[in-house]
PDB file of N, CA and C in Angstrom:
ATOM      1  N   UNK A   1      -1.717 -24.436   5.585  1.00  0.00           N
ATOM      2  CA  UNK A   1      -2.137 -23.513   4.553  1.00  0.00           C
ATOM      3  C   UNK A   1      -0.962 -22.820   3.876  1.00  0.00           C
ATOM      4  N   UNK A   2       0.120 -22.801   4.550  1.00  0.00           N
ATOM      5  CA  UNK A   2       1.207 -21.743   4.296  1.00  0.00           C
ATOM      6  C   UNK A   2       1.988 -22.779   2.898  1.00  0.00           C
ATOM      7  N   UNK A   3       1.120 -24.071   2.953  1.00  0.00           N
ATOM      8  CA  UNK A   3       2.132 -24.802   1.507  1.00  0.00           C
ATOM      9  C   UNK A   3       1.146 -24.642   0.672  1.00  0.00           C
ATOM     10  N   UNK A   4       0.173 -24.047   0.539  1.00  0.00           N
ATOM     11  CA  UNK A   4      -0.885 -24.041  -0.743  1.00  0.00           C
ATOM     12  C   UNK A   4      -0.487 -22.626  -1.326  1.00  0.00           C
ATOM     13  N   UNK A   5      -0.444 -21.623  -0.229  1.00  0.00           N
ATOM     14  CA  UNK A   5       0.503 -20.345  -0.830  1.00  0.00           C
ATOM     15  C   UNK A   5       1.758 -20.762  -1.667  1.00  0.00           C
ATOM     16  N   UNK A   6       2.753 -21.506  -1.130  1.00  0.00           N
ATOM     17  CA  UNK A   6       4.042 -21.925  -1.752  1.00  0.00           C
ATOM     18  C   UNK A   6       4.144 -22.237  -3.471  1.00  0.00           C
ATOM     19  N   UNK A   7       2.574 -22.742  -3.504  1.00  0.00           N
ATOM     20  CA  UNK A   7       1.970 -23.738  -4.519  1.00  0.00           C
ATOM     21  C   UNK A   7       1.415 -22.669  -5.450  1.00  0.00           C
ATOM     22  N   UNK A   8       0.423 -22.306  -4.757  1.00  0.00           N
ATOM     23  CA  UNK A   8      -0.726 -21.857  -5.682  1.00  0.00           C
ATOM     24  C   UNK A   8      -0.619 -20.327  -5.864  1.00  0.00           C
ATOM     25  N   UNK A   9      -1.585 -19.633  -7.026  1.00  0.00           N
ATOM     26  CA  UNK A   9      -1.123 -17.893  -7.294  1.00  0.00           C
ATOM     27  C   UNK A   9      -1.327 -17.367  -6.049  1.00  0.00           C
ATOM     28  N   UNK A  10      -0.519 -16.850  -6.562  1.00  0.00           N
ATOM     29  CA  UNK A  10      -0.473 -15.406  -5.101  1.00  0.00           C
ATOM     30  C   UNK A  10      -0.129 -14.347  -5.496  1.00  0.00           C
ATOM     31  N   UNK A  11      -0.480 -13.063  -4.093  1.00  0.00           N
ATOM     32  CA  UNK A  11       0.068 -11.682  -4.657  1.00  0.00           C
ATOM     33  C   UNK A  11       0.699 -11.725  -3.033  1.00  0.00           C
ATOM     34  N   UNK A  12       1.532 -10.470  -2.950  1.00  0.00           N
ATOM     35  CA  UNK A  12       2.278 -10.102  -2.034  1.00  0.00           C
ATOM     36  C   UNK A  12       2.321  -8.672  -1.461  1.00  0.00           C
ATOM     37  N   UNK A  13       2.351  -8.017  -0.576  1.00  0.00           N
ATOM     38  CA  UNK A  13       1.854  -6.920   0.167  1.00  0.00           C
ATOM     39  C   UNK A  13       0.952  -6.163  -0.067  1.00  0.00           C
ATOM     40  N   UNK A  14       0.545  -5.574   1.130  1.00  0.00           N
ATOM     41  CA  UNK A  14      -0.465  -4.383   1.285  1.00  0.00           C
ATOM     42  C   UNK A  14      -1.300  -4.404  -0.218  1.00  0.00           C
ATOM     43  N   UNK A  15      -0.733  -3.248  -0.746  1.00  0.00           N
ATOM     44  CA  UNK A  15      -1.358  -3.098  -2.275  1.00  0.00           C
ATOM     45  C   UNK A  15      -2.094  -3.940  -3.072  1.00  0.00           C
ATOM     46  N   UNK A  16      -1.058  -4.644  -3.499  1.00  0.00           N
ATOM     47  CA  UNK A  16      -1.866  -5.988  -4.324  1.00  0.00           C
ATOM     48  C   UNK A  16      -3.079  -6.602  -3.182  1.00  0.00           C
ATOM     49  N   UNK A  17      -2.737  -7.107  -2.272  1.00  0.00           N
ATOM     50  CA  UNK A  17      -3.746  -7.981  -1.614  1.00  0.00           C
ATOM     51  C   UNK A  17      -5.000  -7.266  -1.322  1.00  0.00           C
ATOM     52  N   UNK A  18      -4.753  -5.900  -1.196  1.00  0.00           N
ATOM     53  CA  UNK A  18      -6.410  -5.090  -0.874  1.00  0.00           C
ATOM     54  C   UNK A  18      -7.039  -5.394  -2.339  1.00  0.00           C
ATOM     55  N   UNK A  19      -5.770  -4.918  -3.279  1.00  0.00           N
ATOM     56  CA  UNK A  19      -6.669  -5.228  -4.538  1.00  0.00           C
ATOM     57  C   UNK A  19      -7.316  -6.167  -4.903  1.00  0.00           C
ATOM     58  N   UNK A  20      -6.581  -7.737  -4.602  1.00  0.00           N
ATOM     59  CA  UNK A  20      -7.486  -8.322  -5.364  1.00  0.00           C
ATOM     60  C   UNK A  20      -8.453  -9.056  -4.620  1.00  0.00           C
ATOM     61  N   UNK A  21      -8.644  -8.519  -2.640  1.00  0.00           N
ATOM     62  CA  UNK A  21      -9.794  -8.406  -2.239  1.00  0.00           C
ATOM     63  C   UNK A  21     -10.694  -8.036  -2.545  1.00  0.00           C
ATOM     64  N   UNK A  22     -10.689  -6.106  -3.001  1.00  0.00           N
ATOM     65  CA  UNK A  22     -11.393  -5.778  -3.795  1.00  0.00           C
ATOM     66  C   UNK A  22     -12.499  -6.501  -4.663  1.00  0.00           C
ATOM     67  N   UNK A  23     -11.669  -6.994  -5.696  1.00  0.00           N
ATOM     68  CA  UNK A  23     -11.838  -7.668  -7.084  1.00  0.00           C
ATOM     69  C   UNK A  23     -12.122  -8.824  -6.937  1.00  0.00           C
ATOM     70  N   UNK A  24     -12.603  -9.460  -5.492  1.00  0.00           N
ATOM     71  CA  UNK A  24     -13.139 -10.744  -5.271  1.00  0.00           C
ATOM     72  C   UNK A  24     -12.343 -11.578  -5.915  1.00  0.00           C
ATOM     73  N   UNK A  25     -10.839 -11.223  -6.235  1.00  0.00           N
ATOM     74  CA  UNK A  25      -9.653 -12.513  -6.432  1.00  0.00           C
ATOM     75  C   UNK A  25      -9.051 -13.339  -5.294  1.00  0.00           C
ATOM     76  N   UNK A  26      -9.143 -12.810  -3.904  1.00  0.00           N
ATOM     77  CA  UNK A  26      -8.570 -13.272  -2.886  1.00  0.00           C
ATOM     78  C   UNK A  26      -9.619 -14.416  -2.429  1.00  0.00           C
ATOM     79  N   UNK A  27      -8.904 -15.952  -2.462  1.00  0.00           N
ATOM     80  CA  UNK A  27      -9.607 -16.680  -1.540  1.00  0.00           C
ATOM     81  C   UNK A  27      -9.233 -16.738   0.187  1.00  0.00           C
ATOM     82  N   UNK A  28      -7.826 -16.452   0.196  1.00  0.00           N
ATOM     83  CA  UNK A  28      -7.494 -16.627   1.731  1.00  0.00           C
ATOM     84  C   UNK A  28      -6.097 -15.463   1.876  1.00  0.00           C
ATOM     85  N   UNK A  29      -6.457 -14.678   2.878  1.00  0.00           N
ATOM     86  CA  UNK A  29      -5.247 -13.801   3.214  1.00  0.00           C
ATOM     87  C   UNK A  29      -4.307 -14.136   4.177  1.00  0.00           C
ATOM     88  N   UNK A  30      -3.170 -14.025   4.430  1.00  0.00           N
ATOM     89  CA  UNK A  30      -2.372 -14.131   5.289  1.00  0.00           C
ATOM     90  C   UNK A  30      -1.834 -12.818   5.823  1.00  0.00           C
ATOM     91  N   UNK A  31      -1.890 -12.722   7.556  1.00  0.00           N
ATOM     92  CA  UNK A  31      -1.246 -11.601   7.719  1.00  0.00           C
ATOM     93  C   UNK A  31      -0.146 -12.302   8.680  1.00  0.00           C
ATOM     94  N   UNK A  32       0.670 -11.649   8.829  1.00  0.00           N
ATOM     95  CA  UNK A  32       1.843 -11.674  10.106  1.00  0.00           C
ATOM     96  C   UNK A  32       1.734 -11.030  11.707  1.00  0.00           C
ATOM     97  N   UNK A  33       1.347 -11.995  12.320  1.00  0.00           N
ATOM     98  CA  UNK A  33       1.489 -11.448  13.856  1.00  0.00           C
ATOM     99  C   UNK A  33       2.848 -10.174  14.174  1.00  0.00           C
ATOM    100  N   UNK A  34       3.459 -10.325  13.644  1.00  0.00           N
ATOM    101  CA  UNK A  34       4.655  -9.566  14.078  1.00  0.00           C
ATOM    102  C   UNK A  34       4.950  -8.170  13.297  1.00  0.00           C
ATOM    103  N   UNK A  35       4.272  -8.253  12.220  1.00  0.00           N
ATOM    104  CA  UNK A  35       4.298  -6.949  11.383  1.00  0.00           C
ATOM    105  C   UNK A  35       3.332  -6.265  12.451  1.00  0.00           C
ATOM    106  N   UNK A  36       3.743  -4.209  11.672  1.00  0.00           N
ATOM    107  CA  UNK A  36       3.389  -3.547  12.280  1.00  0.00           C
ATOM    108  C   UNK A  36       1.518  -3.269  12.411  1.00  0.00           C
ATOM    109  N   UNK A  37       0.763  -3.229  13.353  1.00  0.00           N
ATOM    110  CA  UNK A  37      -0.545  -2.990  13.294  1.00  0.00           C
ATOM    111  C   UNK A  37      -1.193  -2.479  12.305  1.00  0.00           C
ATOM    112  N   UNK A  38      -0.724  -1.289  12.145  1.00  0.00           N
ATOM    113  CA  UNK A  38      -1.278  -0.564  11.213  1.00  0.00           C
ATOM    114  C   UNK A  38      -1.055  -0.218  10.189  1.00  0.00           C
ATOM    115  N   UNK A  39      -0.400  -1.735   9.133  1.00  0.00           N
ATOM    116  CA  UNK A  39      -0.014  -2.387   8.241  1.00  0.00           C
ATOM    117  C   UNK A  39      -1.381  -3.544   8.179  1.00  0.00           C
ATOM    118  N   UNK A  40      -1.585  -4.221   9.031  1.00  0.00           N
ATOM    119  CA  UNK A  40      -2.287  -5.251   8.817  1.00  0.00           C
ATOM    120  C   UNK A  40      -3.722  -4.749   9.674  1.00  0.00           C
ATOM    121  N   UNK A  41      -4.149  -4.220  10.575  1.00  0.00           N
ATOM    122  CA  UNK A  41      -5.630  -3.918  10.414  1.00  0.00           C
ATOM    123  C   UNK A  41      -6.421  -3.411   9.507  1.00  0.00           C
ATOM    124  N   UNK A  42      -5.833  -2.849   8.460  1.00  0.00           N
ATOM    125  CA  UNK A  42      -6.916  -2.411   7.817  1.00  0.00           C
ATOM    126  C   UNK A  42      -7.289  -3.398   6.806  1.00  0.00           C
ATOM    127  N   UNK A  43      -6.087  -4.276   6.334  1.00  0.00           N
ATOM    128  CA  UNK A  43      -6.387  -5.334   5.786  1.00  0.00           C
ATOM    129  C   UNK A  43      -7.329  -6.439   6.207  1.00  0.00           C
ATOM    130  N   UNK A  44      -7.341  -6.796   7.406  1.00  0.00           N
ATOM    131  CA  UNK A  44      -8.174  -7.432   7.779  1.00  0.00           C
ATOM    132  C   UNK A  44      -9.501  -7.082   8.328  1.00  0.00           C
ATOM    133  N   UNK A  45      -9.680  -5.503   8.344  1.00  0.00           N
ATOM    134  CA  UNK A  45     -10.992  -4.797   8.164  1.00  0.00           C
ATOM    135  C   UNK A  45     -11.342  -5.513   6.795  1.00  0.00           C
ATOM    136  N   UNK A  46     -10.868  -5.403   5.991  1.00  0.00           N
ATOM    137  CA  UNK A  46     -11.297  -4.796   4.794  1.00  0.00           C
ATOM    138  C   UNK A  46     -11.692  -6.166   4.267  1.00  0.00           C
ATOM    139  N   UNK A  47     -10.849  -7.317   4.913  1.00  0.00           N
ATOM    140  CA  UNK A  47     -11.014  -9.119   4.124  1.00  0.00           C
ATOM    141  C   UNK A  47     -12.834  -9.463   5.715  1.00  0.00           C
ATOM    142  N   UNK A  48     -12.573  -8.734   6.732  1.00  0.00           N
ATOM    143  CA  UNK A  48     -14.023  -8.741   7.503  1.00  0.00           C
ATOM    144  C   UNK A  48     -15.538  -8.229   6.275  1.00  0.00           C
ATOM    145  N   UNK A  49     -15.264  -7.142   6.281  1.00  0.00           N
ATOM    146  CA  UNK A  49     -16.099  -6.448   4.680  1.00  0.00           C
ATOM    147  C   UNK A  49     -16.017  -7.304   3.796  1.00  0.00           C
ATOM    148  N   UNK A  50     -15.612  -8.211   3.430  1.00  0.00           N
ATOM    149  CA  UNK A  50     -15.654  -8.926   2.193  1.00  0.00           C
ATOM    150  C   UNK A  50     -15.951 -10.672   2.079  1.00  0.00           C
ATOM    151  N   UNK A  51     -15.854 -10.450   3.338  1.00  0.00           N
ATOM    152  CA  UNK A  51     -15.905 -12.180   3.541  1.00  0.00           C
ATOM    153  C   UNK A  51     -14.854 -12.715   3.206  1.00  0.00           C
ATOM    154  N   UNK A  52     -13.728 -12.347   3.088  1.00  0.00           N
ATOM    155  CA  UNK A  52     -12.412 -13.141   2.893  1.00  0.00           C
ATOM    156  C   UNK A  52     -11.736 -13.962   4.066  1.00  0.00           C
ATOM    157  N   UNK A  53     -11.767 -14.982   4.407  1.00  0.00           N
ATOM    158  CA  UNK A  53     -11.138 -15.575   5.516  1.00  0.00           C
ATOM    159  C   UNK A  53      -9.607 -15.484   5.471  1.00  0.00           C
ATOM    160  N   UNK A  54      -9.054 -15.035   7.154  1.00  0.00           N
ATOM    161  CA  UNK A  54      -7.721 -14.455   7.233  1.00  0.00           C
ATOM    162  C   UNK A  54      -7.034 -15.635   8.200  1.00  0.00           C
ATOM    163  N   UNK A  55      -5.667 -16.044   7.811  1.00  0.00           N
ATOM    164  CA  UNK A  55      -4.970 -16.551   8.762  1.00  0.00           C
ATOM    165  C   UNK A  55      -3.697 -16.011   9.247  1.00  0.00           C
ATOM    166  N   UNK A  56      -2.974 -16.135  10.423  1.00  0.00           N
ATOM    167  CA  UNK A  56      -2.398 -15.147  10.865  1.00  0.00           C
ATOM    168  C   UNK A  56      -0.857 -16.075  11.195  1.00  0.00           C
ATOM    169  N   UNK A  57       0.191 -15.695  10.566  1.00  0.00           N
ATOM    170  CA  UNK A  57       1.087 -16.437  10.606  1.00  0.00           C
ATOM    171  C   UNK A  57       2.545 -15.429  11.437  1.00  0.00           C
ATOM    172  N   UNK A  58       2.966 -16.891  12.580  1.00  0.00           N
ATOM    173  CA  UNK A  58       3.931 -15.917  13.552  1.00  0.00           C
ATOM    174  C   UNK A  58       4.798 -14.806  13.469  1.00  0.00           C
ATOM    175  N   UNK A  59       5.275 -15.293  12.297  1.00  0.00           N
ATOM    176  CA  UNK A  59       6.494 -14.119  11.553  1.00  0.00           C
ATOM    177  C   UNK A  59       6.780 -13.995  10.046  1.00  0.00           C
ATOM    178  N   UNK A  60       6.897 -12.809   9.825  1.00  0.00           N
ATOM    179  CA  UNK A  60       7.195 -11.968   8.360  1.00  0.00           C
ATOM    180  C   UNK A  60       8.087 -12.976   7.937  1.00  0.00           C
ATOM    181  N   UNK A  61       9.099 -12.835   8.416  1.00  0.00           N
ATOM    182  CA  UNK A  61      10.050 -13.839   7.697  1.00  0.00           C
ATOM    183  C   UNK A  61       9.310 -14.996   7.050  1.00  0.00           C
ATOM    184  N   UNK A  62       8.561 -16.129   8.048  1.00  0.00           N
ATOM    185  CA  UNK A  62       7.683 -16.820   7.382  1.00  0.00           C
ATOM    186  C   UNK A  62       7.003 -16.554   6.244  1.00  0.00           C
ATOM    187  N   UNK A  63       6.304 -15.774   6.543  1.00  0.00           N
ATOM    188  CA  UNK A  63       5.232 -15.475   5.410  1.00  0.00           C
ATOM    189  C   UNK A  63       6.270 -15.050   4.040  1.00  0.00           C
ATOM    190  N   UNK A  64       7.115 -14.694   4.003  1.00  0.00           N
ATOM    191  CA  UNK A  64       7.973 -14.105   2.705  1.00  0.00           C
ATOM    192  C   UNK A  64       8.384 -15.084   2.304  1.00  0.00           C
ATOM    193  N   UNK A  65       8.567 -16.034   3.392  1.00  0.00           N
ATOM    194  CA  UNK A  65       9.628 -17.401   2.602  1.00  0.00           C
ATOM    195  C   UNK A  65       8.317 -18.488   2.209  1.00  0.00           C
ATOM    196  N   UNK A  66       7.344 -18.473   2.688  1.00  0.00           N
ATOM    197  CA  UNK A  66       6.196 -19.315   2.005  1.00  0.00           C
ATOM    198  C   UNK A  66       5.695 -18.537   0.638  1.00  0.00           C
ATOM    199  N   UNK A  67       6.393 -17.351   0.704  1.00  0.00           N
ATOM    200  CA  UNK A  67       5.808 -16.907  -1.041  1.00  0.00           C
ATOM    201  C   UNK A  67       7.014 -16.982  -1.863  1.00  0.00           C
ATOM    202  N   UNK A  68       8.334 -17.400  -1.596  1.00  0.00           N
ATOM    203  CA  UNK A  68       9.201 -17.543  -2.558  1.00  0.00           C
ATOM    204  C   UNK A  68      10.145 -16.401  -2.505  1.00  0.00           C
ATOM    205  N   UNK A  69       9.920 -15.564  -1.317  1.00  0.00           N
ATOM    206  CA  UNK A  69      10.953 -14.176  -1.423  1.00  0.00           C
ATOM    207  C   UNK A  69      11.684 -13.752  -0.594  1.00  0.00           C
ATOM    208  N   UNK A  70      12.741 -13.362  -0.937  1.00  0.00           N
ATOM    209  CA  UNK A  70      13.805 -13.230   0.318  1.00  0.00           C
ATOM    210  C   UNK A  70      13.780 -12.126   1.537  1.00  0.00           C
ATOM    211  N   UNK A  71      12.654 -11.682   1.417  1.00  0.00           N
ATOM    212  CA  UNK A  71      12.927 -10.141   2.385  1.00  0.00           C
ATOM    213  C   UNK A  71      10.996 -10.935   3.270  1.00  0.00           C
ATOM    214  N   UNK A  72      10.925 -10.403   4.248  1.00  0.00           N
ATOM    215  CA  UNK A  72       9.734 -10.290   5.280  1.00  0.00           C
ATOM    216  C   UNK A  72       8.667 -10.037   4.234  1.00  0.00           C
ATOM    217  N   UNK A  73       7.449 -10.373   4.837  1.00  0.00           N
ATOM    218  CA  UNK A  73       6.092  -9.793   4.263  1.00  0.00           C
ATOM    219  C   UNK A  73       4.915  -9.683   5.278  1.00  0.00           C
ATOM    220  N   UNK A  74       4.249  -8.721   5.381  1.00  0.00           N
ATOM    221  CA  UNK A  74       3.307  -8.693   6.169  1.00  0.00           C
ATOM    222  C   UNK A  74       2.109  -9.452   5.851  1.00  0.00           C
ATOM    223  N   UNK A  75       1.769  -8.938   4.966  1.00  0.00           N
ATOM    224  CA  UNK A  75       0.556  -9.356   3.971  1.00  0.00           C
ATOM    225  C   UNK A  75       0.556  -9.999   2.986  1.00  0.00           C
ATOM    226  N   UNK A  76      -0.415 -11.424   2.735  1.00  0.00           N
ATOM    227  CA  UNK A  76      -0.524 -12.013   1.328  1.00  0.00           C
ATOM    228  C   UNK A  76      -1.304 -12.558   1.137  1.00  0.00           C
ATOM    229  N   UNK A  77      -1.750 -12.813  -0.092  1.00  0.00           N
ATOM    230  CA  UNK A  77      -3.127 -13.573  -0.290  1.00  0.00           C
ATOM    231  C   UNK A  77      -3.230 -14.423  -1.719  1.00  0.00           C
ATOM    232  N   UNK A  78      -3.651 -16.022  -1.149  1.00  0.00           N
ATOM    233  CA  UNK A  78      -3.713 -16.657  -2.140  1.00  0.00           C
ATOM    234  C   UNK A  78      -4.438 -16.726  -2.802  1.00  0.00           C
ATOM    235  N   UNK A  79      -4.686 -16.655  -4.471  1.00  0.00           N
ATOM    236  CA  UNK A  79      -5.726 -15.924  -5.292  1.00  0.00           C
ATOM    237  C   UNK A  79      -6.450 -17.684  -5.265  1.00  0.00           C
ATOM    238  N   UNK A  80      -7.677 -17.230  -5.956  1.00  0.00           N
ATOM    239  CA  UNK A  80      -8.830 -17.909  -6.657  1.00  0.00           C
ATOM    240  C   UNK A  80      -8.111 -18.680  -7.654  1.00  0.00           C
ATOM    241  N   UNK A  81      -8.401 -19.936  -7.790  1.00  0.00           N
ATOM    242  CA  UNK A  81      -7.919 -21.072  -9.207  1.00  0.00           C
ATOM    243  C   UNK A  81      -9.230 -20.732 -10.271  1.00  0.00           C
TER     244      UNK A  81
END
């Protein structure tokens, strides 16, 4: 999954990704096992509330470098085509 992020739109932390849960833009979220808890539970409260299916990837580093960016990411989510 982490090459369809690479690929396809995306947004990147906290903020954006609640949003465009919200806004029923998120098809699939990614969080990071290794980021801090209470960074990523509420996100995945919130993709539970919404029906957004979450996958959980080992490390930040990962997840930042499957979105194209040089620093860690906790949170991301690949939008709707």
């Amino acid at each position: 999954m982490l090459t369809q992020l690479k690929q396809g739109a995306k947004v990147v932390g906290v903020k954006q990704t609640k949003r465009a849960v919200h806004d029923g833009k998120a098809a699939l979220v990614f969080l990071a096992q290794d980021a801090d808890p209470r960074v990523t539970e509420p996100v995945e409260q919130m993709c539970a509330e919404c029906s957004v299916p979450v996958e959980w990837v080992p490390l930040m580093k990962e997840l930042g470098s499957a979105c194209g960016i040089a620093v860690p990411s906790a949170v991301a989510a690949l939008l709707r085509t």
